[in-house]
Protein backbone atom coordinates (compact mmCIF):
# COMPACT_ATOMS: atom_id res chain seq x y z
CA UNK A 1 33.43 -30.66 32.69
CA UNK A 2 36.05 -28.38 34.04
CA UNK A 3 39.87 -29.90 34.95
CA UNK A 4 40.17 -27.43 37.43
CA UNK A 5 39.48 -24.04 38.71
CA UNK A 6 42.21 -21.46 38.25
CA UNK A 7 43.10 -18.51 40.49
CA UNK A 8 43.04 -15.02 38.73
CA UNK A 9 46.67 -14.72 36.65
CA UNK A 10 48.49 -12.32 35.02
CA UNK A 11 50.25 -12.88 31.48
CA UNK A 12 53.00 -10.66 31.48
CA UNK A 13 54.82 -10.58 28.48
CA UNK A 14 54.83 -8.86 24.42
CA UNK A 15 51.66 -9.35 22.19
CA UNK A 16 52.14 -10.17 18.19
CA UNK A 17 49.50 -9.76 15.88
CA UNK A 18 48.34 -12.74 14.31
CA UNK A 19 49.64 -11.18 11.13
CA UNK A 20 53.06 -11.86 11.95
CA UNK A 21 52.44 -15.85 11.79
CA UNK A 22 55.80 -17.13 9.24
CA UNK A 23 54.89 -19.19 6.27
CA UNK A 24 55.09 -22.31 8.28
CA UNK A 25 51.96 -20.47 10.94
CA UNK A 26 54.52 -20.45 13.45
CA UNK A 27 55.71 -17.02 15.85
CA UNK A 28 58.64 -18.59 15.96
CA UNK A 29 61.19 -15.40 14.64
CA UNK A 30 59.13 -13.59 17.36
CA UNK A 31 60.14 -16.20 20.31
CA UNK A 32 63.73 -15.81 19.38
CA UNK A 33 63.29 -12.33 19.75
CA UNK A 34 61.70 -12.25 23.30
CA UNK A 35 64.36 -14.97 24.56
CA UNK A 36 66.82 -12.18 23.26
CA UNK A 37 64.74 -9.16 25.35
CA UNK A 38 67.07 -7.92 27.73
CA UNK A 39 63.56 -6.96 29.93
CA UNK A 40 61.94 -10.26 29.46
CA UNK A 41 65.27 -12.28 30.61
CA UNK A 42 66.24 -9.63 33.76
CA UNK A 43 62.14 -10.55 35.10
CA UNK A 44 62.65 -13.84 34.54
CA UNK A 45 65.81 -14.01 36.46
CA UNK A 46 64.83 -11.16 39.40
CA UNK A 47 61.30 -13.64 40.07
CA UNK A 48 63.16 -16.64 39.91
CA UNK A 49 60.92 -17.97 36.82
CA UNK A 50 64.27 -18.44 34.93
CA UNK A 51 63.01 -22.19 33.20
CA UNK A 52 59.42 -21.21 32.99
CA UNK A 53 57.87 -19.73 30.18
CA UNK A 54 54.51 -19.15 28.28
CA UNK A 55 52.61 -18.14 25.27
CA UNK A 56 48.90 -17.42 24.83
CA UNK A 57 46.50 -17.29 22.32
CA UNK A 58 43.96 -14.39 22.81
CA UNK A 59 41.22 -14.90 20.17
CA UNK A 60 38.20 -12.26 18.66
CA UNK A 61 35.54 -12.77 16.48
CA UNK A 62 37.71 -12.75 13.14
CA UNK A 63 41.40 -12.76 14.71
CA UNK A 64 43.97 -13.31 17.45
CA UNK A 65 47.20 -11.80 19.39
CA UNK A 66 49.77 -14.02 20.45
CA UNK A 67 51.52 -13.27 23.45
CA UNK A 68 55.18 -14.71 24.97
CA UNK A 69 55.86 -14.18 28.14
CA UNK A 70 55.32 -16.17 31.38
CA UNK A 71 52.52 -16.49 33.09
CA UNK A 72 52.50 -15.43 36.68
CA UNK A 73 50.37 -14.48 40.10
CA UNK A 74 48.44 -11.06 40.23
CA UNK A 75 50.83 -9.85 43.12
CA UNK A 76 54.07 -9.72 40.45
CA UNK A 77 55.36 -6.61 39.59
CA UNK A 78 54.95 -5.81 35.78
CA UNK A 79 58.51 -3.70 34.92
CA UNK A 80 58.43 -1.45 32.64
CA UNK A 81 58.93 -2.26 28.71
CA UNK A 82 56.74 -5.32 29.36
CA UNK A 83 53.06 -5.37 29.19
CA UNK A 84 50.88 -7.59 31.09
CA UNK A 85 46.89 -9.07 30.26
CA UNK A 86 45.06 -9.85 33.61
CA UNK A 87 43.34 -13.33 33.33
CA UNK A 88 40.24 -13.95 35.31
CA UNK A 89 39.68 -16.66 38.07
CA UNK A 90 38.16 -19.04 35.89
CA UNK A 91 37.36 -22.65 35.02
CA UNK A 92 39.99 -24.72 32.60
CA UNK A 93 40.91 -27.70 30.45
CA UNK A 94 43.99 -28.70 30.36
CA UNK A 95 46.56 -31.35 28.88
CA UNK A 96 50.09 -32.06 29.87
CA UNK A 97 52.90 -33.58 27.59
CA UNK A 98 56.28 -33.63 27.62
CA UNK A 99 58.02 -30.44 26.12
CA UNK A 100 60.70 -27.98 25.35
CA UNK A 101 60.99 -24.42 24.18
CA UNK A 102 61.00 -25.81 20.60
CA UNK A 103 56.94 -26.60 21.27
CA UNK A 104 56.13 -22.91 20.90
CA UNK A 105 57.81 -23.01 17.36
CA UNK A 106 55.38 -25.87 16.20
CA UNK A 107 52.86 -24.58 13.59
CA UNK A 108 49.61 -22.99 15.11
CA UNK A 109 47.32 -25.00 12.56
CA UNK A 110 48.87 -28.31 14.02
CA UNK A 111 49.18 -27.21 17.97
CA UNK A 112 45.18 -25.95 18.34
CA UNK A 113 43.06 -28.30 16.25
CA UNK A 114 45.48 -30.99 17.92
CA UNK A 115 44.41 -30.03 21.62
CA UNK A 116 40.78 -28.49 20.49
CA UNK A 117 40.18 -31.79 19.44
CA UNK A 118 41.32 -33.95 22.57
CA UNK A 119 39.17 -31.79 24.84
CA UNK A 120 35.87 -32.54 22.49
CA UNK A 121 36.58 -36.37 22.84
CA UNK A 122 36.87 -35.64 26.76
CA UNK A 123 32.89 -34.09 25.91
CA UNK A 124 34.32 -30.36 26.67
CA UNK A 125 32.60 -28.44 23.76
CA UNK A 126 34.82 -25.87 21.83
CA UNK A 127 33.67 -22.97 20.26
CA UNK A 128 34.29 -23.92 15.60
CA UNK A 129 35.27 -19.72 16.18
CA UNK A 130 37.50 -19.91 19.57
CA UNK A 131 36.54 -16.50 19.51
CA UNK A 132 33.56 -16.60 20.13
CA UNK A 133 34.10 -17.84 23.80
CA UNK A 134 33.50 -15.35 26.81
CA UNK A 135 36.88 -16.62 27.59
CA UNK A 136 39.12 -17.26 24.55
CA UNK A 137 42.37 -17.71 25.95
CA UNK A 138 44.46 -20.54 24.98
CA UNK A 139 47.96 -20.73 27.13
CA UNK A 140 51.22 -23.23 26.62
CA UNK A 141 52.68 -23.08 30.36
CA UNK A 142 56.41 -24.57 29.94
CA UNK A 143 57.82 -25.08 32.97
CA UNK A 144 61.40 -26.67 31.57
CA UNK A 145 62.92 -28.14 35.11
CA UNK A 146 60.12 -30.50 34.65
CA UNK A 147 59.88 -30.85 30.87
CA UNK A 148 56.64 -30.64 31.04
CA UNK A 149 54.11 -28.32 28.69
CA UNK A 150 50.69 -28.41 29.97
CA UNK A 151 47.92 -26.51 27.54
CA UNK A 152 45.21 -24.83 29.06
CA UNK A 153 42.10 -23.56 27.43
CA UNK A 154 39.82 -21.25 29.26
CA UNK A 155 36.33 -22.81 30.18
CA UNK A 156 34.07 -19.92 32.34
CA UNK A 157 34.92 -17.17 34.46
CA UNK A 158 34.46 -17.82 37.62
CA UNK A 159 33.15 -15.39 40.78
């Protein structure tokens, strides 16, 4: 009961380890510090992705990395002093609200339970262990011309 099928992306960006989560299970000391990333800002601004940014949840079986970034096409060039996580061409859920960089400081125990559980009342099953998914990515795609934050969760990899 896929939204839509995706094209192959790349995330390109800084990963955290879960561990670094604040007391409130937000990244958000992190975030402040890749808006302040002299690399991160010069891509932004040399690809024209300026008001567009992203984070990503990449679960395992017993944790997860967090990524910021932006996510973009496969034919970007990745510079140097960022890293990048190739996402397959897949099928995905997604959700769209309203939103603002201040969304990616909201408290990770709020933000995925929250969306996990509008996709099961759509009938989309998710994983009790996101981890356990083939494809256990979870992206926040700001794009902040728009105000708009769409969440997408990653379904099946397509061929």
């Amino acid at each position: 009961m896929a939204d839509r099928t995706i094209e192959e992306k790349v995330f390109v960006g800084r990963p955290f380890m879960g561990t670094m989560m604040d007391e409130r299970r937000t990244f958000t000391k992190t975030n402040m510090e890749m808006e302040n990333d002299e690399t991160l800002q010069k891509f932004l601004k040399d690809n024209g992705l300026e008001n567009r940014r992203s984070v990503m949840l990449v679960y395992g079986p017993e944790n997860f990395m967090y990524w910021y970034g932006i996510l973009v096409d496969p034919s970007v060039e990745v510079p140097n002093g960022l890293m990048k996580y190739v996402l397959p061409k897949a099928e995905i859920a997604e959700e769209q609200e309203t939103g603002a960089l201040s969304n990616f400081n909201l408290p990770l125990n709020y933000i995925v339970p929250d969306f996990f559980g509008k996709l099961e009342k759509r009938g989309i099953k998710v994983f009790a262990n996101p981890g356990d998914s083939e494809t256990p990515y979870l992206i926040q795609d700001l794009d902040l011309d728009n105000k708009k934050l769409t969440k997408i969760w990653y379904l099946k990899a397509s061929k």
